[in-house]
Protein backbone atom coordinates (compact mmCIF):
# COMPACT_ATOMS: atom_id res chain seq x y z
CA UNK A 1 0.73 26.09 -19.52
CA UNK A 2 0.76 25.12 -15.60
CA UNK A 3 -0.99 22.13 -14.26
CA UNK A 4 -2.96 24.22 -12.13
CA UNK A 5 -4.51 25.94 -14.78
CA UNK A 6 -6.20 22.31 -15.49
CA UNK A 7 -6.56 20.70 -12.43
CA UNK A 8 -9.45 21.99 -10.74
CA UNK A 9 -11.92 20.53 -12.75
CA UNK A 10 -12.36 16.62 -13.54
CA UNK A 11 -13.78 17.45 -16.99
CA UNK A 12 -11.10 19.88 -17.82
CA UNK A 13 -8.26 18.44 -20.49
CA UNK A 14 -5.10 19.77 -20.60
CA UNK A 15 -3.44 20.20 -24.01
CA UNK A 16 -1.81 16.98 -23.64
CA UNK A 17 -4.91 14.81 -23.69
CA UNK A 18 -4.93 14.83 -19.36
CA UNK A 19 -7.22 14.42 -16.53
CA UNK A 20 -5.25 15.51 -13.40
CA UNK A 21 -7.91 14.98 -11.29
CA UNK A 22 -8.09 11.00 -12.41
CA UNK A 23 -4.20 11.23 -11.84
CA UNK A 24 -4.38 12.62 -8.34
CA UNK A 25 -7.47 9.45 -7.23
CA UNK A 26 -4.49 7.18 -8.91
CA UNK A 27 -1.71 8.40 -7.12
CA UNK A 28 -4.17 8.55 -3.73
CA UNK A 29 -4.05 4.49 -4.25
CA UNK A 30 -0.20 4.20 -4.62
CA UNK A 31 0.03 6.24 -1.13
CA UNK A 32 -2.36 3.95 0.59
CA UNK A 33 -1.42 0.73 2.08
CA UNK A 34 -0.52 -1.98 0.31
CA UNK A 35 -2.64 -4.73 -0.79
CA UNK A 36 -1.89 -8.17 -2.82
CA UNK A 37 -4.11 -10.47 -4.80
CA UNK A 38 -3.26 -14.13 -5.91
CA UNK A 39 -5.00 -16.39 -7.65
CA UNK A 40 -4.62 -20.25 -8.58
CA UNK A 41 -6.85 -22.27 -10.34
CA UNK A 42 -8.99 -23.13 -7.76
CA UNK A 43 -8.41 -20.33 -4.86
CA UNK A 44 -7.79 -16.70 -4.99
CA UNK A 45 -6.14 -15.21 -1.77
CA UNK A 46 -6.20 -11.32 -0.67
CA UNK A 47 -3.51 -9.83 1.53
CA UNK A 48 -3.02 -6.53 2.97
CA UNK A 49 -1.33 -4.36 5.67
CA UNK A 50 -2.85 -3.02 8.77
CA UNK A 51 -2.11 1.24 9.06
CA UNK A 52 -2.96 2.55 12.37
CA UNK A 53 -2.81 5.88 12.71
CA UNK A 54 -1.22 6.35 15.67
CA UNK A 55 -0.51 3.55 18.52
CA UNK A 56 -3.31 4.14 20.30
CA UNK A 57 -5.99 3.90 17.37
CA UNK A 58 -7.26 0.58 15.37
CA UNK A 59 -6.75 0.37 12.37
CA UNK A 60 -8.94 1.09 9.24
CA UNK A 61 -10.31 -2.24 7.74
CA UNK A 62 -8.80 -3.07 4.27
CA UNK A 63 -10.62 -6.15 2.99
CA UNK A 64 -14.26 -6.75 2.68
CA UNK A 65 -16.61 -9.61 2.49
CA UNK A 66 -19.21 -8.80 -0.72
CA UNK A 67 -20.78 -12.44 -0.83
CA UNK A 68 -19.67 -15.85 -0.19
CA UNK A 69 -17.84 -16.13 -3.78
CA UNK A 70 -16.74 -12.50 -4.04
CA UNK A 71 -14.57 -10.14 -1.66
CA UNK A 72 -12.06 -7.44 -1.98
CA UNK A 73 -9.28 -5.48 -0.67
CA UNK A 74 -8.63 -1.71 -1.31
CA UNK A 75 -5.69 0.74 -1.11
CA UNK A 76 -6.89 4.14 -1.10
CA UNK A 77 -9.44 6.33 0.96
CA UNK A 78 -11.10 3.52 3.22
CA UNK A 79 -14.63 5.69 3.17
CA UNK A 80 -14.66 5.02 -0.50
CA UNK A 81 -13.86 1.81 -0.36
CA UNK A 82 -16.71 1.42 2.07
CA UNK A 83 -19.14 2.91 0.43
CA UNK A 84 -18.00 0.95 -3.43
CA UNK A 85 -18.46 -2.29 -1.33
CA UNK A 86 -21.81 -1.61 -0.05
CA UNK A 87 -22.32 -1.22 -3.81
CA UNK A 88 -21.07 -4.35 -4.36
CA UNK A 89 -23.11 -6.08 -2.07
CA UNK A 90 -26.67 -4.74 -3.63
CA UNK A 91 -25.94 -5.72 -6.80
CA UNK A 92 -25.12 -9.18 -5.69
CA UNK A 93 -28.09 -9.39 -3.48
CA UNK A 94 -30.67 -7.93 -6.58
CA UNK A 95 -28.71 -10.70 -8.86
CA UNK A 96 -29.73 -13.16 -6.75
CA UNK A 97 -33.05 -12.29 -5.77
CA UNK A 98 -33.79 -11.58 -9.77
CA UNK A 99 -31.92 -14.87 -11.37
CA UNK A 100 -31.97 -17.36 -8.35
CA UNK A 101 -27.46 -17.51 -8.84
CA UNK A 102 -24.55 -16.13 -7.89
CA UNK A 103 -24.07 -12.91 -9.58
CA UNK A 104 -20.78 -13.83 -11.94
CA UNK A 105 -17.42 -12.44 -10.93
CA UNK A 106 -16.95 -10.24 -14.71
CA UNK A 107 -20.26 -8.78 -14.15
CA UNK A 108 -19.76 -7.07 -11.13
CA UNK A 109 -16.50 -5.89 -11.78
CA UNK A 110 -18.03 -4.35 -15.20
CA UNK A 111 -20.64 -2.63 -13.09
CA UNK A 112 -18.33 -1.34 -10.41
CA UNK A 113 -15.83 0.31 -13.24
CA UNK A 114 -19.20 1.61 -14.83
CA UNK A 115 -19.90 3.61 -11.68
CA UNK A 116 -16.07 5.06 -11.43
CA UNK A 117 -16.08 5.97 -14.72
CA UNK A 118 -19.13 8.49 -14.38
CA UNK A 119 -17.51 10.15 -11.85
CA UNK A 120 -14.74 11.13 -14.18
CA UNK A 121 -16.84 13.16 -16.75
CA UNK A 122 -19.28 15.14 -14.56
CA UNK A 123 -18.16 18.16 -13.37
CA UNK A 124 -19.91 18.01 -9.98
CA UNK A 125 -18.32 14.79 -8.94
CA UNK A 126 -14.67 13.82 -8.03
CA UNK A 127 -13.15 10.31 -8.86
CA UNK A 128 -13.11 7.56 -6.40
CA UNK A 129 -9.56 7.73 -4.78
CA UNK A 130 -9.63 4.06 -4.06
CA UNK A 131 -8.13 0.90 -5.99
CA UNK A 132 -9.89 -2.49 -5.51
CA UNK A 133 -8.84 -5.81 -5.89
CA UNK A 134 -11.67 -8.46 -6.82
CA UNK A 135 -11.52 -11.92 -5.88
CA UNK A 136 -13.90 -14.25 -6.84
CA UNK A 137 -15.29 -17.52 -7.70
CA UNK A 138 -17.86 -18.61 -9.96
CA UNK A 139 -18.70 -20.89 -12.95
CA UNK A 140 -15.66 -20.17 -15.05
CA UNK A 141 -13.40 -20.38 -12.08
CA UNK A 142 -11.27 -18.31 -10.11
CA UNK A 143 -10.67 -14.59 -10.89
CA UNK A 144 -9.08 -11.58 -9.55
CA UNK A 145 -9.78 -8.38 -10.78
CA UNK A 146 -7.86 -4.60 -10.50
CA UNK A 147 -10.37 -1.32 -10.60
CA UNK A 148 -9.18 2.02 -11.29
CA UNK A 149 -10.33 4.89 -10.38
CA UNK A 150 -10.44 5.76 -13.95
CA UNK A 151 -12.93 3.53 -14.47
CA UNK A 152 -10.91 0.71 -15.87
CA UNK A 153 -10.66 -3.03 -14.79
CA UNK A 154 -7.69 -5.41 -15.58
CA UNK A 155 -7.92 -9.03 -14.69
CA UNK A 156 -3.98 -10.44 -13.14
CA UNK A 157 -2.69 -14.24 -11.98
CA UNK A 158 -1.15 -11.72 -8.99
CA UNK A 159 -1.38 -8.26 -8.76
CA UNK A 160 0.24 -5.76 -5.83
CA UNK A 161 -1.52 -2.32 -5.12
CA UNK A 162 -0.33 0.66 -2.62
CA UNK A 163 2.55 1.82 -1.32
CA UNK A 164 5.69 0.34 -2.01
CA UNK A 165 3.85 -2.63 -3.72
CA UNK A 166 6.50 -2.64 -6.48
CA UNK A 167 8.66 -4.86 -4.44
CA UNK A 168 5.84 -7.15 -3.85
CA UNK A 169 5.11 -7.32 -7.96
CA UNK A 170 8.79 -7.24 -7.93
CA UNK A 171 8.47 -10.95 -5.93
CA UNK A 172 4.92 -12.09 -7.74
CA UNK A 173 6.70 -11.79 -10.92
CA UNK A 174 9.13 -13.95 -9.83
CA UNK A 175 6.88 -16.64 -8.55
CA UNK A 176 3.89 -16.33 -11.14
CA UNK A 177 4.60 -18.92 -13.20
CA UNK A 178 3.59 -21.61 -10.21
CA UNK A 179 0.38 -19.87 -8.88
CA UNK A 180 -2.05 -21.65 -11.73
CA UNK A 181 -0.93 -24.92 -9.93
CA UNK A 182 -0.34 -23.94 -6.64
CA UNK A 183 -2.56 -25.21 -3.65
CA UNK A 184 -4.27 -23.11 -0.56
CA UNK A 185 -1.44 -23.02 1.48
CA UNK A 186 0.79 -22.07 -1.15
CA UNK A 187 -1.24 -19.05 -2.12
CA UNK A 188 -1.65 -17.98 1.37
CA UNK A 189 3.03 -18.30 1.86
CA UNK A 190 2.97 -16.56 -1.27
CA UNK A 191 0.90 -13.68 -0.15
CA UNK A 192 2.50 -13.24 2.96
CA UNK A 193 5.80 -13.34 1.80
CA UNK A 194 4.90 -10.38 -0.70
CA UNK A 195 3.39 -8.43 2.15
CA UNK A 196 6.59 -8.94 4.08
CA UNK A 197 8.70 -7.06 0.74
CA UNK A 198 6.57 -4.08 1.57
CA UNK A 199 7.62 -3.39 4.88
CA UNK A 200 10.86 -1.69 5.31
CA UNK A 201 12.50 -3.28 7.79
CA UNK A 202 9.54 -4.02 9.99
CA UNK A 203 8.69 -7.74 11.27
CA UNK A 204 5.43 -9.21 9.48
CA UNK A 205 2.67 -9.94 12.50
CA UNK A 206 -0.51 -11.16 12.42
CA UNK A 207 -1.53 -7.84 13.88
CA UNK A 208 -0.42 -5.46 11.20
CA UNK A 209 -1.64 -7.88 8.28
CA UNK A 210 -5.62 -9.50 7.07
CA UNK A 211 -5.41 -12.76 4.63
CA UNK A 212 -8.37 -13.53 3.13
CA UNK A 213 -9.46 -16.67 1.39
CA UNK A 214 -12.03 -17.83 -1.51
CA UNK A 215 -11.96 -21.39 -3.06
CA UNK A 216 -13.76 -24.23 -4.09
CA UNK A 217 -16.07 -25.59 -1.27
CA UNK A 218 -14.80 -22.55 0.88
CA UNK A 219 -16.74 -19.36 1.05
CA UNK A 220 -15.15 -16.24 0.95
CA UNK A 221 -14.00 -15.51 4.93
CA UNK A 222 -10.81 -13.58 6.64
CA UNK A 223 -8.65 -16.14 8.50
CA UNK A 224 -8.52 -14.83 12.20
CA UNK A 225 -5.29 -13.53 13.49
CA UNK A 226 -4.13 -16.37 15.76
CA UNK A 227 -3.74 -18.60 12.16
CA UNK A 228 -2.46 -16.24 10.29
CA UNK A 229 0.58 -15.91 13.20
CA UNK A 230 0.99 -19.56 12.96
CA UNK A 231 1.66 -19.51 9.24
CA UNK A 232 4.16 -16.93 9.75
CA UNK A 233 5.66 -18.48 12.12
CA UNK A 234 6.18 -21.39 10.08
CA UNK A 235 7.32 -20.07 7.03
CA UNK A 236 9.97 -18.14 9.32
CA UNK A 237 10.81 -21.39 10.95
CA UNK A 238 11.14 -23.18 7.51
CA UNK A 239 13.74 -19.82 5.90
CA UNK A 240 15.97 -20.05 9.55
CA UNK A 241 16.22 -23.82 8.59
CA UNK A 242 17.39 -23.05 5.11
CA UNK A 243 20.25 -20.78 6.25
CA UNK A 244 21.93 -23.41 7.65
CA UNK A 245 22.16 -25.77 4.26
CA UNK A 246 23.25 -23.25 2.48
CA UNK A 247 26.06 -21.97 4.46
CA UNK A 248 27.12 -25.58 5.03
CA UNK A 249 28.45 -25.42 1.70
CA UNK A 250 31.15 -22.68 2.17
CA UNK A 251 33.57 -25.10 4.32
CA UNK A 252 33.18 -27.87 2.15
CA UNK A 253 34.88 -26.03 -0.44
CA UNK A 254 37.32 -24.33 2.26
CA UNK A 255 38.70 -28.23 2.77
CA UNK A 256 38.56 -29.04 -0.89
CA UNK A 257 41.38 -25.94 -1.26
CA UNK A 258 39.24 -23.27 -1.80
CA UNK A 259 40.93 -20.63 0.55
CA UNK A 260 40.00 -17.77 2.49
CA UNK A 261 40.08 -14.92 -0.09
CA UNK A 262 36.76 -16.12 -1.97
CA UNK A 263 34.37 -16.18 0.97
CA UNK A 264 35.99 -13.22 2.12
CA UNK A 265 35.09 -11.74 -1.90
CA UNK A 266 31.44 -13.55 -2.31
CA UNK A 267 30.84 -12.15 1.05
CA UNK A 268 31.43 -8.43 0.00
CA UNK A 269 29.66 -8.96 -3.34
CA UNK A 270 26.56 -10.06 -1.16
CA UNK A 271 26.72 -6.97 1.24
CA UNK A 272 26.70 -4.90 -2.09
CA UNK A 273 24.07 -6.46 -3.60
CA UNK A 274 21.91 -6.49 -0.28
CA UNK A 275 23.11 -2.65 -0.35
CA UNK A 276 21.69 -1.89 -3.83
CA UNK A 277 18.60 -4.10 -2.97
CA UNK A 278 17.48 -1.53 -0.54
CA UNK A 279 18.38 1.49 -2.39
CA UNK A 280 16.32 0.00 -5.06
CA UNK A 281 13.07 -0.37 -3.45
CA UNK A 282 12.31 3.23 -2.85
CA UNK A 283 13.57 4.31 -6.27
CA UNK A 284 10.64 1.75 -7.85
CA UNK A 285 7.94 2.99 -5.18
């Protein structure tokens, strides 16, 4: 049988145990842009990239304050996003009104994947087409969350969402095993350094990125853009000065009798790997 024949309805399964129309609102968050989520044991950092339509629109916002400990970023339909947040935001204010306390991080993030999932089994409703990722802060520490428009919630060290994100869990993955310990600053390198692996080609700016930061003693806020460009510029500042050390090494084994053939054949090997290392970026998107 043809998709189509199963597709136009979200309660409709095909034979092989399928909701398409869950499958589309997933693949509408791969196409959106990206967003990344870190978290240490103390601070959780959000990360995302700008889209502006054209160049003479703004740009959609991508991350969203929900209280002081809680905020998120979303790759998707924006209007969705928008309206889950607003969500997000009554719930924490009844919480507190109710209890007198923060409304805890798992607790929202069960009721928010409660609401998705009802839109996936009635028959006048579509799914959400938008992913979230949940930062937050509470008694039990630091968390960040992933919500699917199927109505299912994971809960990640690092997580990378939108397109071409696979080369930014391609880097997290890398890296993970530090985050637990690492400190604000850190997080924040981190995060921009796995925004940078989504662009292709372009230069990371303060303008086309948001960084977001919730901690201990710090309330959930966006850092404006003027810091954000001075982080970037230093972490550029600290690669350029890295180049340097380690292609001092080359001559130093030129005198030593090295000759001119291996250079010549490391330097090859590199432009191959660099060659495959871009061919391999779209293939994983």
């Amino acid at each position: 049988m043809f998709r189509n024949q199963y597709d136009t309805d979200v309660t409709t399964w095909s034979p092989a145990g399928r909701l398409f129309q869950v499958e589309y609102a997933m693949e509408a968050v791969k196409q959106g842009s990206a967003a990344i989520g870190l978290r240490s044991k103390t601070h959780v950092v959000l990360a995302c990239v700008n889209k502006a339509n054209s160049e003479l629109s703004s740009h959609q916002k991508k991350i969203f304050k929900v209280d002081d400990h809680i905020g998120v970023a979303i790759a998707g339909l924006t209007a969705d996003g928008r309206v889950l947040s607003r969500f997000m935001r009554s719930e924490c204010i009844n919480y507190n009104y109710t209890f007198e306390s923060p409304l805890p991080v798992g607790r929202l993030v069960v009721q928010l994947a409660d609401k998705a999932q009802v839109c996936t089994q009635r028959s006048w409703k579509r799914p959400y087409g938008v992913g979230l990722l949940v930062a937050g802060l509470d008694e039990s520490g630091a968390h960040l969350y992933y919500n699917c428009p199927s109505g299912n919630y994971f809960e990640y060290q690092a997580f990378a969402i939108g397109s071409r994100s696979q080369a930014a869990k391609t880097y997290l993955e890398r890296r993970f095993g530090n985050f637990n310990g690492s400190s604000r600053e850190d997080l924040i390198k981190d995060a921009l350094i796995a925004t940078r692996e989504t662009l292709q080609g372009e230069k990371l700016k303060s303008s086309i990125c948001t960084v977001a930061v919730v901690g201990v003693g710090e309330p959930f806020h966006i850092l404006d853009q003027d810091t954000v460009q001075q982080l970037i510029d230093a972490f550029e500042i600290v690669s350029e000065e890295e180049v340097p050390s380690a292609e001092s090494q080359p001559p130093s084994e030129e005198d030593a009798g090295a000759g001119q053939a291996p250079p010549a054949d490391q330097g090859a090997g590199a432009d191959q790997g660099a060659v495959a290392d871009q061919g391999a970026a779209p293939m994983d998107i």
